[in-house]
C-alpha atoms as a PDB file:
ATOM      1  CA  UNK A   1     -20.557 -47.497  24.584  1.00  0.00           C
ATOM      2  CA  UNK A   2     -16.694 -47.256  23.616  1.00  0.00           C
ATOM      3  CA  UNK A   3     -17.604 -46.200  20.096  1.00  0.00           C
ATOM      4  CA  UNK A   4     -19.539 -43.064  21.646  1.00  0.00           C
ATOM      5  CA  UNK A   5     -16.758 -42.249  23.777  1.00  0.00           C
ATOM      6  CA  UNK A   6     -14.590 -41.815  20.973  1.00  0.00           C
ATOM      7  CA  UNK A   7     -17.282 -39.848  18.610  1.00  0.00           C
ATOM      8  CA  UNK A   8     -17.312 -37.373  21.835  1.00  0.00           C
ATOM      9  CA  UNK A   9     -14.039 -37.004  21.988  1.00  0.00           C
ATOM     10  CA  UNK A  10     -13.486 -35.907  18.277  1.00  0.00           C
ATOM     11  CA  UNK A  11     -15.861 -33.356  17.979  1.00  0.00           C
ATOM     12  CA  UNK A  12     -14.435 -31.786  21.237  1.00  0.00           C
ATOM     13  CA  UNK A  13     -10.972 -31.411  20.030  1.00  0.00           C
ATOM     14  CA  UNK A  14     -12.115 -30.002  17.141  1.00  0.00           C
ATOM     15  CA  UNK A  15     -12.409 -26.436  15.968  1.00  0.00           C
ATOM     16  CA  UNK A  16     -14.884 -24.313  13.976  1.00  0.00           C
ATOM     17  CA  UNK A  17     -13.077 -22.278  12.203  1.00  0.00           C
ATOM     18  CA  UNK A  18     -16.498 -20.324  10.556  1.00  0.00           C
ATOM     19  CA  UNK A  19     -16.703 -17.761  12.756  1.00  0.00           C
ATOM     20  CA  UNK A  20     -13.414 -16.698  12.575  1.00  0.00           C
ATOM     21  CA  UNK A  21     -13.803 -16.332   9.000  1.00  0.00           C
ATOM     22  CA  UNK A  22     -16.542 -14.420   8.653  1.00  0.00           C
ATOM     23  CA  UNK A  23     -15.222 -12.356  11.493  1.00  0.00           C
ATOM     24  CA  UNK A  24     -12.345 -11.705   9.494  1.00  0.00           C
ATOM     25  CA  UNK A  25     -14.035 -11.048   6.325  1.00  0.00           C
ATOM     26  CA  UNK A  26     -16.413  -8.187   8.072  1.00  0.00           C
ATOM     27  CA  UNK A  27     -13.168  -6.863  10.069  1.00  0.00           C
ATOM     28  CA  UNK A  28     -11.159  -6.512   6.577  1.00  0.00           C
ATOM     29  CA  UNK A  29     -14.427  -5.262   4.595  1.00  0.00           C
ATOM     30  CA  UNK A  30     -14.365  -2.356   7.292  1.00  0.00           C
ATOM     31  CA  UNK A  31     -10.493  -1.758   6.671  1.00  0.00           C
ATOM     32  CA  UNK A  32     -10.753  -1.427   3.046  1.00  0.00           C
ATOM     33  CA  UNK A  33     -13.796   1.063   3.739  1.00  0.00           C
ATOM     34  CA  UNK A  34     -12.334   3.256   6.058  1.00  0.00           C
ATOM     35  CA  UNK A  35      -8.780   3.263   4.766  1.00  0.00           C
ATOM     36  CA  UNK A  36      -9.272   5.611   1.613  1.00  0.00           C
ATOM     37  CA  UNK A  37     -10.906   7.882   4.312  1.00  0.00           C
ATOM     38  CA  UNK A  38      -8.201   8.166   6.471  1.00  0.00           C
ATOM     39  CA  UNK A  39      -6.243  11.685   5.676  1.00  0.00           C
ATOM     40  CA  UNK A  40      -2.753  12.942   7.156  1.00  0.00           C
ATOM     41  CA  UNK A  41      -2.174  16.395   8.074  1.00  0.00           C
ATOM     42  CA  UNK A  42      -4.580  18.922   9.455  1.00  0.00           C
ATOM     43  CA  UNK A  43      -7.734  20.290   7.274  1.00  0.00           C
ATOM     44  CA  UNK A  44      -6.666  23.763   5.140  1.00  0.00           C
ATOM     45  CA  UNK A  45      -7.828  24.666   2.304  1.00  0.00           C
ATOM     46  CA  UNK A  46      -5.705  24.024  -0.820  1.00  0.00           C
ATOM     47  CA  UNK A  47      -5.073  26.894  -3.431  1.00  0.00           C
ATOM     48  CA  UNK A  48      -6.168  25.109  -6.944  1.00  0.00           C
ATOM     49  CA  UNK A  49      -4.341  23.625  -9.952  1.00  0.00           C
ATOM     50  CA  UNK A  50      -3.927  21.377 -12.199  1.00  0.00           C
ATOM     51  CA  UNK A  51      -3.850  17.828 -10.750  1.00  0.00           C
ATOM     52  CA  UNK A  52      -0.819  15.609 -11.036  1.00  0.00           C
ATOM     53  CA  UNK A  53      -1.452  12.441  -8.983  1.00  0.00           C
ATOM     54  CA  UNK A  54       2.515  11.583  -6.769  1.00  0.00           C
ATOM     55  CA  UNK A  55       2.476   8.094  -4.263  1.00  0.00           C
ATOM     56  CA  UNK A  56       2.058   9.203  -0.721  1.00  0.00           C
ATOM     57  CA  UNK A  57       2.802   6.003   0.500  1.00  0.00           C
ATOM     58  CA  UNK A  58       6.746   7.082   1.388  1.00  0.00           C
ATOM     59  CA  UNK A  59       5.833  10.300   2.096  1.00  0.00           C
ATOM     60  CA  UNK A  60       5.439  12.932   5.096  1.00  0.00           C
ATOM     61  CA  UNK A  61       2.697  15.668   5.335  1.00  0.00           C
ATOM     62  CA  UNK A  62       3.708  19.241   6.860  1.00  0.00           C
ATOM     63  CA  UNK A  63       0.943  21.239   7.379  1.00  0.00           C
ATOM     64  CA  UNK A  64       0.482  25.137   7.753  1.00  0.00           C
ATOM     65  CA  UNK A  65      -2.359  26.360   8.948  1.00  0.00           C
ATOM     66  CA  UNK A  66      -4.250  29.749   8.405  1.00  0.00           C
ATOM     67  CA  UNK A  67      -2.629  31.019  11.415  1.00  0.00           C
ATOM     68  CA  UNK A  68       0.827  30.431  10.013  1.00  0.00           C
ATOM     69  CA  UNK A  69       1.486  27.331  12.583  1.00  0.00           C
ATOM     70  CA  UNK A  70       3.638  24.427  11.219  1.00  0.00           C
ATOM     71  CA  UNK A  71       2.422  20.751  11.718  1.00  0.00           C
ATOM     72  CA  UNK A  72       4.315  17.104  10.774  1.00  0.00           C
ATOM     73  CA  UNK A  73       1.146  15.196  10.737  1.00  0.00           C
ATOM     74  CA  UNK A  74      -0.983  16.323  13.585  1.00  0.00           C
ATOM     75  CA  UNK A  75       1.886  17.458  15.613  1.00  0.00           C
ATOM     76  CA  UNK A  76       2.844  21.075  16.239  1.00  0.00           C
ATOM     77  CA  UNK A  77       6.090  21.963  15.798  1.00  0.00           C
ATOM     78  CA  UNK A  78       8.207  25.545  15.873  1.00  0.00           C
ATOM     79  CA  UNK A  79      10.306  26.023  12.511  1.00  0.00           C
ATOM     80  CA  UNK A  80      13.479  25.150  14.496  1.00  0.00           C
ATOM     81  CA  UNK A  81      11.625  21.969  15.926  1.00  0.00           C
ATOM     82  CA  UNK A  82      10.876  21.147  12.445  1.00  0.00           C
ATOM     83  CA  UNK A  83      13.728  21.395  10.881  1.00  0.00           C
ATOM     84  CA  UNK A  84      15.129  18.781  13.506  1.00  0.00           C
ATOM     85  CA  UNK A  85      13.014  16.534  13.093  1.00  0.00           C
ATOM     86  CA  UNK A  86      13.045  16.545   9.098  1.00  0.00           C
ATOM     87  CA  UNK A  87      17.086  15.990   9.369  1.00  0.00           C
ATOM     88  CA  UNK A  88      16.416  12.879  11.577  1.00  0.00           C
ATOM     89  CA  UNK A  89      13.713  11.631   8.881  1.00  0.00           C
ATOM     90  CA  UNK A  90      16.134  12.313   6.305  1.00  0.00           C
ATOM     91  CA  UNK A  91      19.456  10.131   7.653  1.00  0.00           C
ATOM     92  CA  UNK A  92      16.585   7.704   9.085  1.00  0.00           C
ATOM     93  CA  UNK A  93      15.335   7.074   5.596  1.00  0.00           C
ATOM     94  CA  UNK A  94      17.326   8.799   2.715  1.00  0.00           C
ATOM     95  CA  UNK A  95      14.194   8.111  -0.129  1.00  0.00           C
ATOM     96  CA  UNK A  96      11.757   9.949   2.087  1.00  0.00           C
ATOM     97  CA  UNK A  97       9.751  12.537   0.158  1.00  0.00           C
ATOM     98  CA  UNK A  98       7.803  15.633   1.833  1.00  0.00           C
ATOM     99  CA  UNK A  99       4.452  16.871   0.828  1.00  0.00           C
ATOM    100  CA  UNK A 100       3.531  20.639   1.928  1.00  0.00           C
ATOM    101  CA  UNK A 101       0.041  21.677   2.607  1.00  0.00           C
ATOM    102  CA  UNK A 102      -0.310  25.404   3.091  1.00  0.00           C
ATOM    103  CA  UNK A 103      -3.818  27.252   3.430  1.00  0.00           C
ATOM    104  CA  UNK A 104      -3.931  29.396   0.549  1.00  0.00           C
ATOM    105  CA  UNK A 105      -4.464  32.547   2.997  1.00  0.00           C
ATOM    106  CA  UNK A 106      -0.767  31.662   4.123  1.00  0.00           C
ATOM    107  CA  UNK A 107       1.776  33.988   3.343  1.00  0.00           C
ATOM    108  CA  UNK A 108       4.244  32.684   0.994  1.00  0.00           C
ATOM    109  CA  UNK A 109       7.075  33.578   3.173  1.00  0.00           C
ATOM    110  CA  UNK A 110       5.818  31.414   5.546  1.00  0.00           C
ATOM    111  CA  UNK A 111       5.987  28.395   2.953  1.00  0.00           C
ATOM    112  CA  UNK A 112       9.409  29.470   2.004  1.00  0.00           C
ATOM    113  CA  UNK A 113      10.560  28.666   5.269  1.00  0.00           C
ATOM    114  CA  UNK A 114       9.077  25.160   5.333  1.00  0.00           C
ATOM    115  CA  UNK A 115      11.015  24.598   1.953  1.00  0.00           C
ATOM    116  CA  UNK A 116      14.038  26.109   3.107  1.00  0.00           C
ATOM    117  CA  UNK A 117      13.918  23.848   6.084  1.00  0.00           C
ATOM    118  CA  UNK A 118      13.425  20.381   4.088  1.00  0.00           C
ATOM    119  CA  UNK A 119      16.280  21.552   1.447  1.00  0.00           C
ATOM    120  CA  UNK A 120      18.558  21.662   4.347  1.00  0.00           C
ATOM    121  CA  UNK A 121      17.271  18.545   5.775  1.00  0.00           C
ATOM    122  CA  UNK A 122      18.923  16.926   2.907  1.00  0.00           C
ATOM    123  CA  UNK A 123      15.284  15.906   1.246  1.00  0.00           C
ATOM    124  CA  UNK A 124      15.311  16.239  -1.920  1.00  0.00           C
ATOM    125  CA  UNK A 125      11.787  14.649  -3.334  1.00  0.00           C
ATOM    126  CA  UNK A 126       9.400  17.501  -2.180  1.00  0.00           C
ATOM    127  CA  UNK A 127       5.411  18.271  -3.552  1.00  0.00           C
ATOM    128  CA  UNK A 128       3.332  20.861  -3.110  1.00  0.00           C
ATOM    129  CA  UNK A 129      -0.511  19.832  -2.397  1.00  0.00           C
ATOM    130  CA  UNK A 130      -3.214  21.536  -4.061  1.00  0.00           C
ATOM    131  CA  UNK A 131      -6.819  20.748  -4.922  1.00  0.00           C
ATOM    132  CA  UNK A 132      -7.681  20.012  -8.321  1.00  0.00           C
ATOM    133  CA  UNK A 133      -9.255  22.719 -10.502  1.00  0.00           C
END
């Protein structure tokens, strides 16, 4: 009867650790699925050129949208609000590089502005995003 006792015992205190793995597994199969998916900014649509592939991983998206409204991700912010908030990225992180996305029905002043705002920012890495033609 002691011998039981103890066989009890053991496989009480012990864990299965099987579903946890294949919990896991399924949770990081989703992640890798979804992550290419994932896109910063707001939706415009990109005047074309040639395609030159540049690392996004260090990098902020400001958006202008048809109507001419600035965006640093999926915020809206006024130029002046912009340009604020680019200086504190800057003397947060001094190898920070900025990626503009303007509608192609923007007016180029309007994108002028934006680039005028990061040069005084201090940023110095800046792209321009366009789709591939």
């Amino acid at each position: 009867m002691r011998l039981s006792q103890k066989y009890e015992q053991a496989l009480i205190n012990q864990i299965n650790v099987t579903n946890l793995v294949d919990v896991m597994l399924a949770l990081l199969i989703i992640f890798i699925i979804v992550a290419p998916v994932i896109q910063q900014g707001i939706n415009v649509r990109l005047p074309t050129a040639s395609i030159q592939k540049i690392s996004v991983a260090k990098s902020v998206i400001i958006s202008i949208s048809k109507r001419g409204n600035y965006y640093l991700g999926n915020k809206r912010y006024r130029l002046s609000q912009l340009s604020e908030k680019l200086k504190k990225l800057g003397e947060k992180n001094p190898e920070i590089s900025v990626i503009v996305k303007a509608d192609r029905a923007v007016a180029y002043a309007k994108v002028i502005k934006v680039l005028d705002a990061i040069r005084q920012a201090g940023i110095v890495k800046v792209g321009l995003a366009t789709r591939g033609g």
